[in-house]
C-alpha atoms as a PDB file:
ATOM      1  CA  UNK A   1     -88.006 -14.176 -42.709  1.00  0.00           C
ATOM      2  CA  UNK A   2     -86.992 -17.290 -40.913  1.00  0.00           C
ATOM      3  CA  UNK A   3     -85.353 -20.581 -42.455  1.00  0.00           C
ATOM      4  CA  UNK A   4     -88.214 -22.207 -42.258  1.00  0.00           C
ATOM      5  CA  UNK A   5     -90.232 -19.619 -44.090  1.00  0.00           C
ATOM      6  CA  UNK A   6     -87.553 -19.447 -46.884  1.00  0.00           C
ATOM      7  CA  UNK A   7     -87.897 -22.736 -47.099  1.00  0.00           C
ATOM      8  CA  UNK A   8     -91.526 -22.953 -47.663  1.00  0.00           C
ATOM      9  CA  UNK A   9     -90.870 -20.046 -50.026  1.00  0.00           C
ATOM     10  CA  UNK A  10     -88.337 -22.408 -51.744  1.00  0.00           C
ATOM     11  CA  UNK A  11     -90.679 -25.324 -52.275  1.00  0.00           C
ATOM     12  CA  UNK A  12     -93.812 -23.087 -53.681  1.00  0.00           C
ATOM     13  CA  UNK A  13     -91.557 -22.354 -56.814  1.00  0.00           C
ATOM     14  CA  UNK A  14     -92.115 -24.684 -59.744  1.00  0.00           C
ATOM     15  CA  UNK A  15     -88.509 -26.526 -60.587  1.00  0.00           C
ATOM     16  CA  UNK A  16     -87.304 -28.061 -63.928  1.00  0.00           C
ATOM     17  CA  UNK A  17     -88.728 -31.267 -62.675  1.00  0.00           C
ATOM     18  CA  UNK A  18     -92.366 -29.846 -61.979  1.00  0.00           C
ATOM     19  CA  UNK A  19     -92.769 -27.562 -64.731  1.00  0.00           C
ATOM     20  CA  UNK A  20     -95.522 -28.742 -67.193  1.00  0.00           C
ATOM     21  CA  UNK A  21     -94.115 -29.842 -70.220  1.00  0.00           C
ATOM     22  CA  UNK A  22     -95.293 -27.841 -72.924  1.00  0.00           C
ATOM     23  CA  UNK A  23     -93.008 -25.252 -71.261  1.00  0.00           C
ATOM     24  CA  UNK A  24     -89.807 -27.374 -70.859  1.00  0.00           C
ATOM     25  CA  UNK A  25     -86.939 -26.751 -73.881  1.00  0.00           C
ATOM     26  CA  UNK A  26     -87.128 -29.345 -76.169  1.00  0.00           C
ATOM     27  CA  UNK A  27     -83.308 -30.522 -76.734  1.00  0.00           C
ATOM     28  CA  UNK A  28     -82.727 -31.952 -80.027  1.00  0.00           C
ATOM     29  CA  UNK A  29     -79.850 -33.924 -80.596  1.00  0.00           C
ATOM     30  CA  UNK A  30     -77.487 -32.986 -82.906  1.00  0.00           C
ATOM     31  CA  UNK A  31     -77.919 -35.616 -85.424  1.00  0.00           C
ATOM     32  CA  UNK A  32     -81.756 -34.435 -86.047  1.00  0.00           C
ATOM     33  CA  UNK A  33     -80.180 -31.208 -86.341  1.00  0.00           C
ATOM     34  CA  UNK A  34     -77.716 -32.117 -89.181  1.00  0.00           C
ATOM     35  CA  UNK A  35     -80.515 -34.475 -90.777  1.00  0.00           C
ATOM     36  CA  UNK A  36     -83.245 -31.336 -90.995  1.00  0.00           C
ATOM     37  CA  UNK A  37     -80.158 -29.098 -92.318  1.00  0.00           C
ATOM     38  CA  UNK A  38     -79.035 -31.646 -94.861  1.00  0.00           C
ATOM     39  CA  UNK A  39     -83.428 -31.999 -95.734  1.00  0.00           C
ATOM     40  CA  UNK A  40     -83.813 -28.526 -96.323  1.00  0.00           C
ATOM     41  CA  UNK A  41     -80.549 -28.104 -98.700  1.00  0.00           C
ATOM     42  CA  UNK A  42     -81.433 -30.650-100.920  1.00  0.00           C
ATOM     43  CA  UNK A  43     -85.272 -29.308-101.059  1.00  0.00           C
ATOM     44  CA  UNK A  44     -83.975 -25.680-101.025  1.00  0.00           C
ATOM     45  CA  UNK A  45     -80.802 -27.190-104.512  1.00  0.00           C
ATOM     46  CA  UNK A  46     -83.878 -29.137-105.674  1.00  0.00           C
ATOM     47  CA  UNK A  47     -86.256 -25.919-106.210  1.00  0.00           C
ATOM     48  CA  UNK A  48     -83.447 -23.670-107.280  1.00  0.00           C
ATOM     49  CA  UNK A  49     -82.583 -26.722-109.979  1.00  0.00           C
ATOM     50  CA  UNK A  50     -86.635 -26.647-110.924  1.00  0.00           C
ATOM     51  CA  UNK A  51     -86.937 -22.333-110.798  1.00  0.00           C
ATOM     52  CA  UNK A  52     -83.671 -21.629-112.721  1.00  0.00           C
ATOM     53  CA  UNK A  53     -85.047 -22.624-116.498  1.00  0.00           C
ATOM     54  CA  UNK A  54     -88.280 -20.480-115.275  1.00  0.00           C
ATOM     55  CA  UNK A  55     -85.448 -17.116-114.489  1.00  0.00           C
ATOM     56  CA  UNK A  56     -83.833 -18.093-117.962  1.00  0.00           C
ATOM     57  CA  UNK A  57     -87.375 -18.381-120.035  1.00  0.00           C
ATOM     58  CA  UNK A  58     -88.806 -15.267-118.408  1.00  0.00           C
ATOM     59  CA  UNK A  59     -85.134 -13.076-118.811  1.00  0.00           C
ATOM     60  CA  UNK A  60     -85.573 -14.157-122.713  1.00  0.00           C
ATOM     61  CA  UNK A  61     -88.641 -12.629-122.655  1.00  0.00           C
ATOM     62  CA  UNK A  62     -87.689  -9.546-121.005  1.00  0.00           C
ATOM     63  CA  UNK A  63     -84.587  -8.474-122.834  1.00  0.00           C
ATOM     64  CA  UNK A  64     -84.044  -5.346-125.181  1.00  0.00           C
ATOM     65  CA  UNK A  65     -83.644  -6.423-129.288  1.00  0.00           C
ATOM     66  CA  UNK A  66     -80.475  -5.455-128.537  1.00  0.00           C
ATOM     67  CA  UNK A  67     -79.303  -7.083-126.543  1.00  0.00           C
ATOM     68  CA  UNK A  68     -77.362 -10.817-126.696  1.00  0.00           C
ATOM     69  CA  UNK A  69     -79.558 -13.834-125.305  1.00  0.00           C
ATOM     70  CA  UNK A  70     -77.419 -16.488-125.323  1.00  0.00           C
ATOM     71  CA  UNK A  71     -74.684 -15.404-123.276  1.00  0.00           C
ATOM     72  CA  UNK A  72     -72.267 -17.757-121.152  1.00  0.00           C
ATOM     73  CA  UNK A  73     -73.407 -18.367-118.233  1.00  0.00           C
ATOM     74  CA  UNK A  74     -76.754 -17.870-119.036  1.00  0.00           C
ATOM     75  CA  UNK A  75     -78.479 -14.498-117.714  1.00  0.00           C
ATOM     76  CA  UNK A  76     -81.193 -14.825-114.844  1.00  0.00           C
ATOM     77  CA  UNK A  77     -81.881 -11.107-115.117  1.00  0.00           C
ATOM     78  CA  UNK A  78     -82.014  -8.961-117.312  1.00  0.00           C
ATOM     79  CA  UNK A  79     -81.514  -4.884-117.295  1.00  0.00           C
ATOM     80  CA  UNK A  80     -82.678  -3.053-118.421  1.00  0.00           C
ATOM     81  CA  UNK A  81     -86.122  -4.851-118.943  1.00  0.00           C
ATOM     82  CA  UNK A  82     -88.646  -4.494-121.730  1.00  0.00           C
ATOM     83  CA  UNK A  83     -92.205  -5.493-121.913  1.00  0.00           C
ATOM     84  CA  UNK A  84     -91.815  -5.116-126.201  1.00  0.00           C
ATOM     85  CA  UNK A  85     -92.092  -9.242-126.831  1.00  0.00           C
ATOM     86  CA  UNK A  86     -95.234  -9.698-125.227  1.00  0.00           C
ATOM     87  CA  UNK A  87     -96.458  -6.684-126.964  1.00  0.00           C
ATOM     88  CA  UNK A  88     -95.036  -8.498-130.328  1.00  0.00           C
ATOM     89  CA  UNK A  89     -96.413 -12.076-129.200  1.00  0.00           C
ATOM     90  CA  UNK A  90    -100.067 -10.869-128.639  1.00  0.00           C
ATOM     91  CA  UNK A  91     -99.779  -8.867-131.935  1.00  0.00           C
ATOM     92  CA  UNK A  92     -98.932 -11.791-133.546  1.00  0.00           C
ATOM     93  CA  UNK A  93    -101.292 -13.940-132.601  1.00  0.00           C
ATOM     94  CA  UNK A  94    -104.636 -13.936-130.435  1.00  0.00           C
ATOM     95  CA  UNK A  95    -103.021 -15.008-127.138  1.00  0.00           C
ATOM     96  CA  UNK A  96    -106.058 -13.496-125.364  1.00  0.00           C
ATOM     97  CA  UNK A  97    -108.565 -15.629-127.688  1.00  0.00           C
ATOM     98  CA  UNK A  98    -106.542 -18.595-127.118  1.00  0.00           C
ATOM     99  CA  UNK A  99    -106.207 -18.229-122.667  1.00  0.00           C
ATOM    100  CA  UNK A 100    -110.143 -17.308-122.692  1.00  0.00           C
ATOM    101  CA  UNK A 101    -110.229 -20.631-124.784  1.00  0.00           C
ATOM    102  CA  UNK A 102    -108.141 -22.419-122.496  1.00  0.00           C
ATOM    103  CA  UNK A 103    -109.711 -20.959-119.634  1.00  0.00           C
ATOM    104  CA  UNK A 104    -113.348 -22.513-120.558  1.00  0.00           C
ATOM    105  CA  UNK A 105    -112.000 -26.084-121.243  1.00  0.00           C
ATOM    106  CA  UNK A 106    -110.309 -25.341-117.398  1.00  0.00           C
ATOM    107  CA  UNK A 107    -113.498 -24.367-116.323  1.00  0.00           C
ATOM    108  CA  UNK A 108    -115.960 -26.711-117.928  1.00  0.00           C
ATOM    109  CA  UNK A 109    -113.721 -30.160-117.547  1.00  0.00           C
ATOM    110  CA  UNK A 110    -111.959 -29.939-114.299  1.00  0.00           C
ATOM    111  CA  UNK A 111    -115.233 -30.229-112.328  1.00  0.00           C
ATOM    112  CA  UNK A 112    -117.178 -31.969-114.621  1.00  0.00           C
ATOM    113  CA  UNK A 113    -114.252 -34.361-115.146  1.00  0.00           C
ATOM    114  CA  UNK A 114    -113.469 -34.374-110.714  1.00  0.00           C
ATOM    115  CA  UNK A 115    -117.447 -35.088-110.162  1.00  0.00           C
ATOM    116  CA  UNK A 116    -116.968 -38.198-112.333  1.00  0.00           C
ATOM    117  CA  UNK A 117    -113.714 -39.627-111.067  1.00  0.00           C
ATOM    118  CA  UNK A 118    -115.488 -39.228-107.480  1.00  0.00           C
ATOM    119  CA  UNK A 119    -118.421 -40.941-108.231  1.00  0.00           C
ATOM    120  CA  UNK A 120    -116.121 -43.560-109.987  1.00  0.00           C
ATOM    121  CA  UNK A 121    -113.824 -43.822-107.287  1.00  0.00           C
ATOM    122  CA  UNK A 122    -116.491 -44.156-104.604  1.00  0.00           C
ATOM    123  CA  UNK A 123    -118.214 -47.239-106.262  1.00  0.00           C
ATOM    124  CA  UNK A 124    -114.778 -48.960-107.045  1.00  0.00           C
ATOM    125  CA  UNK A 125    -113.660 -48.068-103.261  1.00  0.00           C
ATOM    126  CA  UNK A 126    -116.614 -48.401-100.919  1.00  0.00           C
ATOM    127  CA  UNK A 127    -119.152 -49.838-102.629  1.00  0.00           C
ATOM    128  CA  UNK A 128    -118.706 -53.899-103.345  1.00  0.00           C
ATOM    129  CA  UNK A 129    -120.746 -55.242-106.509  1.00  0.00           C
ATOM    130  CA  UNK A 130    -119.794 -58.112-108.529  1.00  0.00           C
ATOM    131  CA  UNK A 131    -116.943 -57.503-110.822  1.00  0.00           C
ATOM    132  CA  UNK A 132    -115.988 -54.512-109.220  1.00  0.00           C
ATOM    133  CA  UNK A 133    -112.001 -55.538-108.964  1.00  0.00           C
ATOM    134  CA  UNK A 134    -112.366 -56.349-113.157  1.00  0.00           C
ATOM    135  CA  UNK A 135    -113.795 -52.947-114.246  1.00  0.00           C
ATOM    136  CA  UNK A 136    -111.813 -51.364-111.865  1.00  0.00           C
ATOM    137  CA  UNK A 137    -108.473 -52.845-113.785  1.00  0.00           C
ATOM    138  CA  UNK A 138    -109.632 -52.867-116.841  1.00  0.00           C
ATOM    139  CA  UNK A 139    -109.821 -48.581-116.526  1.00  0.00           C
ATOM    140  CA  UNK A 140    -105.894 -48.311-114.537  1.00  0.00           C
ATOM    141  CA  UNK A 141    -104.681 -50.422-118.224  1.00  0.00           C
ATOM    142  CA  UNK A 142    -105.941 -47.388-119.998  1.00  0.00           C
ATOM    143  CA  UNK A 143    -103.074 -45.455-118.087  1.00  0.00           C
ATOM    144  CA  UNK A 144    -100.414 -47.558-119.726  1.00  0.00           C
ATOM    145  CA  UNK A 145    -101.859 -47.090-123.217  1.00  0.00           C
ATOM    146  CA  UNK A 146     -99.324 -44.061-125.282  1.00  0.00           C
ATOM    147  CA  UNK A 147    -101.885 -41.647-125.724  1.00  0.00           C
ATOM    148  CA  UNK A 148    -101.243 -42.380-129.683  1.00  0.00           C
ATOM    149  CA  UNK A 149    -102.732 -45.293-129.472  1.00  0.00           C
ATOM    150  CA  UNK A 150    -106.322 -44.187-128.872  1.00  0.00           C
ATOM    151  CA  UNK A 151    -105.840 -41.074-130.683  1.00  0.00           C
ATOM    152  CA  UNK A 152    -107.496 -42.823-133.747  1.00  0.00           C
ATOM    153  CA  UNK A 153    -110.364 -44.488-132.000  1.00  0.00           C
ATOM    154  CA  UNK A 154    -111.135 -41.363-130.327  1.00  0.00           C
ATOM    155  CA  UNK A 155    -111.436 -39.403-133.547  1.00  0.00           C
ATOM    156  CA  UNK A 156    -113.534 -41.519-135.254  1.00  0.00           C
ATOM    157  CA  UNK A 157    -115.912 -41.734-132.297  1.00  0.00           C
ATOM    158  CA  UNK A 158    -115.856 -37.595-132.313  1.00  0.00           C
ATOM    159  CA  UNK A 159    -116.231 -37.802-136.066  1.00  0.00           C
ATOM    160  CA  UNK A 160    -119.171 -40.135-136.019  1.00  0.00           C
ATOM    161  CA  UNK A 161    -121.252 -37.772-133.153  1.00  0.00           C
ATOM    162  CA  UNK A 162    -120.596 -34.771-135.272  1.00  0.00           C
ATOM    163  CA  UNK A 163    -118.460 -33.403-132.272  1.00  0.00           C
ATOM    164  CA  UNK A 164    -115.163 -32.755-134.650  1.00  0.00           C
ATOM    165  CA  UNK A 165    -114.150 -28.685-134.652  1.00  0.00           C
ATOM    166  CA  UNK A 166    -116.695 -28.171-131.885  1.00  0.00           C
ATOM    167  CA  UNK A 167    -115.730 -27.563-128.218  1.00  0.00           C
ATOM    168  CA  UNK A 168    -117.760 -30.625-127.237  1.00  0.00           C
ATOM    169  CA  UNK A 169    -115.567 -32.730-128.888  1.00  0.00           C
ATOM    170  CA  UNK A 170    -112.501 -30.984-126.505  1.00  0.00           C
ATOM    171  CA  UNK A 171    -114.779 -31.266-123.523  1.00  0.00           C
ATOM    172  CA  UNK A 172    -116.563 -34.925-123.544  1.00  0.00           C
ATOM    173  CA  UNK A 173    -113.912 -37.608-124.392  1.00  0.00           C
ATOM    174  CA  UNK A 174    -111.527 -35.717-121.235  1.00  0.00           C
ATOM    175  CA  UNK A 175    -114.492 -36.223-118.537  1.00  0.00           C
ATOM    176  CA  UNK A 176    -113.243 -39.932-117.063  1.00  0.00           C
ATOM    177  CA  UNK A 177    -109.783 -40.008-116.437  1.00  0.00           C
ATOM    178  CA  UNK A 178    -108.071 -43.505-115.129  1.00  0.00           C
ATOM    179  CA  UNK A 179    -105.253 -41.379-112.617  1.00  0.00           C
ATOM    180  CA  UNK A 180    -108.121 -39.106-110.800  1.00  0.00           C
ATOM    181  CA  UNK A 181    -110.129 -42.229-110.823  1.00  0.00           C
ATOM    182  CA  UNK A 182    -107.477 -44.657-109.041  1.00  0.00           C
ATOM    183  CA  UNK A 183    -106.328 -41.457-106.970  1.00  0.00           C
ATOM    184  CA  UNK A 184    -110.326 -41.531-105.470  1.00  0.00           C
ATOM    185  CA  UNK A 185    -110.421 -45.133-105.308  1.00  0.00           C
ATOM    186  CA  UNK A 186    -107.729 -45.180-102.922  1.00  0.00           C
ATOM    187  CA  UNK A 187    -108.934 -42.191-100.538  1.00  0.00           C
ATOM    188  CA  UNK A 188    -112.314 -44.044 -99.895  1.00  0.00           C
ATOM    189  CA  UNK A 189    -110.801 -47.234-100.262  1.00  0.00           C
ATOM    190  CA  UNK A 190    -108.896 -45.821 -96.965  1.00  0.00           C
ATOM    191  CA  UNK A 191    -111.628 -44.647 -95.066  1.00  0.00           C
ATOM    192  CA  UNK A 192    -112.634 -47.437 -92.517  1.00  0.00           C
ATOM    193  CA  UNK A 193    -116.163 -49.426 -93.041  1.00  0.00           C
ATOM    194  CA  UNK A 194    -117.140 -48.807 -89.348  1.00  0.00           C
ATOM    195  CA  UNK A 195    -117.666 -45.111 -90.229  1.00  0.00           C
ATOM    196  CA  UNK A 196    -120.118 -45.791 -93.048  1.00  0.00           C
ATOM    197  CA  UNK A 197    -121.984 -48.338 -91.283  1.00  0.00           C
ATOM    198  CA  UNK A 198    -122.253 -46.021 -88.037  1.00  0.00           C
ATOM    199  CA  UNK A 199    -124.023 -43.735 -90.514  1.00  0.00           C
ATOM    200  CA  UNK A 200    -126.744 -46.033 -91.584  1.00  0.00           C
ATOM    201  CA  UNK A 201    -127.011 -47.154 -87.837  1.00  0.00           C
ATOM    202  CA  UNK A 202    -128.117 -43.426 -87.732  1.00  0.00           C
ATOM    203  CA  UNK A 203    -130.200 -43.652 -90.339  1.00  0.00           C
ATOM    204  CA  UNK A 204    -128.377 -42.063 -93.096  1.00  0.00           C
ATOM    205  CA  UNK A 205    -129.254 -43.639 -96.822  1.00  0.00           C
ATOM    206  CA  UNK A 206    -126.292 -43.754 -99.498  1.00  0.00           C
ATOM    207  CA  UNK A 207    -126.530 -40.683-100.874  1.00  0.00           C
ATOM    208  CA  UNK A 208    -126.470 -38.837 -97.369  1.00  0.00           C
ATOM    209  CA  UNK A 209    -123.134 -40.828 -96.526  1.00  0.00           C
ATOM    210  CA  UNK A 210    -121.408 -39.928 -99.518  1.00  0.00           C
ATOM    211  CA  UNK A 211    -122.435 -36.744 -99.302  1.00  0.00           C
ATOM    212  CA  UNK A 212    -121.869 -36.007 -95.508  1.00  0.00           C
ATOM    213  CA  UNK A 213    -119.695 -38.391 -94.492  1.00  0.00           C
ATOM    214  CA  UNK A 214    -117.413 -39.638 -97.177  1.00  0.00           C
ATOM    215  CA  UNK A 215    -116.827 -36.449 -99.258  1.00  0.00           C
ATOM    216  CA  UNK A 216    -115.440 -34.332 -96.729  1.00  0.00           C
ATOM    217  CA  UNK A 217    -112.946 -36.696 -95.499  1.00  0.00           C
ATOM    218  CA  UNK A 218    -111.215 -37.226 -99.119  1.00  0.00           C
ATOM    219  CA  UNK A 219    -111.154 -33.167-100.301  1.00  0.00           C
ATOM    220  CA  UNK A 220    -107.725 -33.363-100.122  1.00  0.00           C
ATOM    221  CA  UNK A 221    -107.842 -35.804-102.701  1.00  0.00           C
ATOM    222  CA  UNK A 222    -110.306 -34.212-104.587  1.00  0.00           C
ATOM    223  CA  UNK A 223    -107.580 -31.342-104.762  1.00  0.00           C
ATOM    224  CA  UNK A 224    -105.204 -33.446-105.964  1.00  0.00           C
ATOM    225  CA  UNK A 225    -107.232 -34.602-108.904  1.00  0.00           C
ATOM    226  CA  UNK A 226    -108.090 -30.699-110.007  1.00  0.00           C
ATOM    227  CA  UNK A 227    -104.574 -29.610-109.879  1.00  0.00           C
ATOM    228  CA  UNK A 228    -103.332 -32.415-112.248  1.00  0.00           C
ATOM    229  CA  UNK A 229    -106.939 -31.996-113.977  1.00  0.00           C
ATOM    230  CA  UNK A 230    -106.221 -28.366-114.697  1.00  0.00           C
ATOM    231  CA  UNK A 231    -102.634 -28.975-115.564  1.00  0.00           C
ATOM    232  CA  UNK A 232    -103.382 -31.589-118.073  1.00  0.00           C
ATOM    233  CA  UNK A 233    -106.405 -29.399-119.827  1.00  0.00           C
ATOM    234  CA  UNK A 234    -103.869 -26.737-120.126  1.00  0.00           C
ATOM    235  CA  UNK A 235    -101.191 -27.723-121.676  1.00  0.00           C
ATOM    236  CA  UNK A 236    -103.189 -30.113-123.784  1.00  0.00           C
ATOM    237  CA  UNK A 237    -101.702 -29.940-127.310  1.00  0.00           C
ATOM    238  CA  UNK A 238    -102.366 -33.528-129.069  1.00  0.00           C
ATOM    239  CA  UNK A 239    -105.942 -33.727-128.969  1.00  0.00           C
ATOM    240  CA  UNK A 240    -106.648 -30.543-130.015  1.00  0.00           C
ATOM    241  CA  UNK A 241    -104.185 -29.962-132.857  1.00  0.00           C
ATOM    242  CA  UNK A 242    -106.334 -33.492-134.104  1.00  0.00           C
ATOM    243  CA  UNK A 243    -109.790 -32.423-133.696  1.00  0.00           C
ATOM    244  CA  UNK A 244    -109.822 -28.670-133.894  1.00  0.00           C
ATOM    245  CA  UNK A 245    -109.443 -26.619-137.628  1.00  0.00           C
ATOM    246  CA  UNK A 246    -111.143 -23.445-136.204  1.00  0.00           C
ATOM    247  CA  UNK A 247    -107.943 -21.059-134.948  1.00  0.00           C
ATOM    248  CA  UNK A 248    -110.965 -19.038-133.021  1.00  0.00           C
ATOM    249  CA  UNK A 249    -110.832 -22.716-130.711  1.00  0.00           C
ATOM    250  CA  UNK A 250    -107.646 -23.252-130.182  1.00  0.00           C
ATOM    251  CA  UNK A 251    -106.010 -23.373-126.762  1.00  0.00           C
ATOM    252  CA  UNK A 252    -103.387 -21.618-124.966  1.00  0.00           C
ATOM    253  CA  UNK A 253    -100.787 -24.321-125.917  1.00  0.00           C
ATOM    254  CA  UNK A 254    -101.476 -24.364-129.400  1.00  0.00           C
ATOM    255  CA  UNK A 255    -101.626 -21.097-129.825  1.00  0.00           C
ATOM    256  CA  UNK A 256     -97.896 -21.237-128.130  1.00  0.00           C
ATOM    257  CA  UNK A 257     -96.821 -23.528-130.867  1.00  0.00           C
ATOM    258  CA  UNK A 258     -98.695 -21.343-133.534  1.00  0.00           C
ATOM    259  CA  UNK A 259     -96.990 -18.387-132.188  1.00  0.00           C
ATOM    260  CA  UNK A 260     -93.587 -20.271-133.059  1.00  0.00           C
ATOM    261  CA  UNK A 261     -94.443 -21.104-136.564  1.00  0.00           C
ATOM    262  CA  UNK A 262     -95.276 -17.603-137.461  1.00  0.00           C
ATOM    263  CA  UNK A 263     -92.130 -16.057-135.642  1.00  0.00           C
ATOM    264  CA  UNK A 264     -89.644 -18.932-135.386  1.00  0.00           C
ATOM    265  CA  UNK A 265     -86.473 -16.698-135.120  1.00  0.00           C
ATOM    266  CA  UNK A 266     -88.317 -14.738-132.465  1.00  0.00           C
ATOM    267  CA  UNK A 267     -87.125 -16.574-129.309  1.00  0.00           C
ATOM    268  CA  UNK A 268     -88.647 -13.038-127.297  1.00  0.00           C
ATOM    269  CA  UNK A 269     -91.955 -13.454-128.191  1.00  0.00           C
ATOM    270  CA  UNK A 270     -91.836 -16.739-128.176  1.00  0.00           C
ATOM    271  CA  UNK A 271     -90.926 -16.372-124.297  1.00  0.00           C
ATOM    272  CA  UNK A 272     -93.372 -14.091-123.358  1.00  0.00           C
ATOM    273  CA  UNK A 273     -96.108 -16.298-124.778  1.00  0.00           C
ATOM    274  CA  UNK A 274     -95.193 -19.244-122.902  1.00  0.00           C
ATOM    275  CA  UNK A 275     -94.460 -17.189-120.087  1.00  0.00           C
ATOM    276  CA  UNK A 276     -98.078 -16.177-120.375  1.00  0.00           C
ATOM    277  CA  UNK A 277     -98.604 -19.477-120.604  1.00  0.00           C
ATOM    278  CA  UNK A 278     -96.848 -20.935-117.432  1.00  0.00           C
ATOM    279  CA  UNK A 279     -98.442 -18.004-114.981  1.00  0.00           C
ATOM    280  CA  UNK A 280    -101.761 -19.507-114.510  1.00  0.00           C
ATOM    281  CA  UNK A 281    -100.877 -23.031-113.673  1.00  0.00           C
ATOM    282  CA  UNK A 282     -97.930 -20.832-110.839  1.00  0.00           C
ATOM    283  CA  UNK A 283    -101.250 -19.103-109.478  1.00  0.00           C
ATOM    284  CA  UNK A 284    -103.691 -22.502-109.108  1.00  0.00           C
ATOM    285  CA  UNK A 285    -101.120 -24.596-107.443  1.00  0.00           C
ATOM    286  CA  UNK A 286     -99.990 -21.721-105.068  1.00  0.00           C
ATOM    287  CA  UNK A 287    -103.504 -21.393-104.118  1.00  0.00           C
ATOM    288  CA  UNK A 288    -104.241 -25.351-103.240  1.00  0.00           C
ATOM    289  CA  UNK A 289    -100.645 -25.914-102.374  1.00  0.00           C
ATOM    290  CA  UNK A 290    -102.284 -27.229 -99.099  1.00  0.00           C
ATOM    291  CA  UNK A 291    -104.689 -29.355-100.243  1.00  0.00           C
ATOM    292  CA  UNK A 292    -102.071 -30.842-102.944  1.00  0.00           C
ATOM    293  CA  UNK A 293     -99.610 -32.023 -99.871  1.00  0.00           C
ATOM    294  CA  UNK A 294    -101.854 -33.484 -97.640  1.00  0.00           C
ATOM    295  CA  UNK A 295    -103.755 -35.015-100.566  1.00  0.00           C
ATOM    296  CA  UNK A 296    -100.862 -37.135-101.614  1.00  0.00           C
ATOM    297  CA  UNK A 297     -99.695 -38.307 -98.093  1.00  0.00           C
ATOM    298  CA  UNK A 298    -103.537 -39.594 -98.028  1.00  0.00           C
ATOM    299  CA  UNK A 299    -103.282 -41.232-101.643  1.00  0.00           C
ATOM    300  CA  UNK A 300    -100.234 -42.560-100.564  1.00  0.00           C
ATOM    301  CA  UNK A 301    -101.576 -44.007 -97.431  1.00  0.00           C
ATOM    302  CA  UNK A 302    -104.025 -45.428 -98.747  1.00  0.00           C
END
């Protein structure tokens, strides 16, 4: 080979300057470094802060009779295990009654109670009619409200409608909620007015834009609104402990609290029921975990 053919050689190989850039090593300085290090300590002291009374609760529930449970420091595991309180807790009570209980409110007012908040939210964010701002505020000043407060009025409606001891009177008066509502507002209140009225340039009606256009830009929203939905039917105590007198009715959470006024000094069972209790809420949010996140970075921009 000649120079000149080494040369040509030379200048057919890609350098550092001509390489695309997708393959060029990004160099990150070492301040972004420190900042993502010091981000994902105080996320990574910030779950074990959130999972360590979880380790304790479920360790109660999983130690011999035996055995001491409040030792110093506290236990997060315990050996050897025993599955005997949750066999004693669903003795005691009809923890299976109460989750399939707890599991049809879940079932029945999450959607029902998402389909209204979207509706809701899509007239107070997209649609303008007179007054719109007024019954729009007039529904957030609910949220303020103790929950006391209305537990009267709500009663005596339920009362009145022959609803009182009957699931109905669970299911109905938890359809419209003022969070999921202002959370929907806000995701088509963010959506901008050129893409709706590109639609009816189209020829799309109202109902073929909210359906086709609107709806699947806000689902993480909509995800949002049925994790806090289910997490609020769940654990729903109050309401309830008012309107229910049938045990066969009761929910998950009452039954919890039922559970610890029959076996008060039994802190195992007691553990394993709301252990029970807790696993189903783990499971839903691990399955939209997704949808949660990028559901609140759109409520938030918005």
């Amino acid at each position: 080979m000649t120079s000149e053919g080494t040369t040509i050689q030379d200048r057919s190989r890609p350098t550092a300057s001509t390489r695309p850039t997708k393959f060029r090593r990004r160099r990150r300085s070492p301040r972004r470094v420190a900042q993502r290090v010091g981000n994902y300590a105080l996320l990574s002291f910030a779950a074990v802060f959130f999972v360590i009374p979880f380790l304790i609760l479920l360790t109660t529930s999983l130690t011999p009779l035996g055995e001491t449970l409040f030792a110093d420091p506290p236990r997060l595991f315990a050996w050897p295990a025993t599955l005997d309180a949750y066999v004693t807790a669903f003795n005691a009570v009809p923890l299976l009654t109460y989750l399939g209980n707890s599991l049809l409110y879940v079932v029945t007012i999450v959607p029902l109670s998402a389909g209204v908040c979207i509706l809701a939210g899509y007239a107070f964010g997209a649609l303008e009619f007179r007054g719109r701002n007024v019954f729009f505020l007039m529904i957030i000043a609910t949220m303020f409200l103790p929950a006391e407060v209305m537990l009267i009025p709500r009663f005596i409606v339920t009362t009145d409608l022959g609803l009182a001891n009957e699931y109905l009177g669970i299911i109905l008066p938890s359809l419209l909620t003022a969070f999921g509502t202002l959370i929907m507002r806000q995701a088509f209140a963010a959506i901008p007015r050129e893409l709706r009225d590109a639609a009816r340039i189209d020829g799309a009606n109202e109902w073929q834009i909210f359906r086709r256009v609107m709806l699947p830009v806000v689902k993480p929203s909509i995800a949002i609104v049925a994790i806090f939905g289910f997490v609020n039917v769940w654990n729903d105590f109050l309401w309830p402990l008012v309107v229910l007198n049938d045990e066969s009715k009761y929910p998950v959470a009452l039954g919890i609290a039922y559970l610890a006024g029959i076996g008060s000094t039994d802190e195992r069972s007691l553990a394993a029921g709301s252990v029970v209790s807790i696993i189903p809420i783990v499971i839903f949010f691990l399955i939209l975990q997704r949808q949660i996140m990028d559901g609140m970075k759109g409520s938030v921009k918005g």
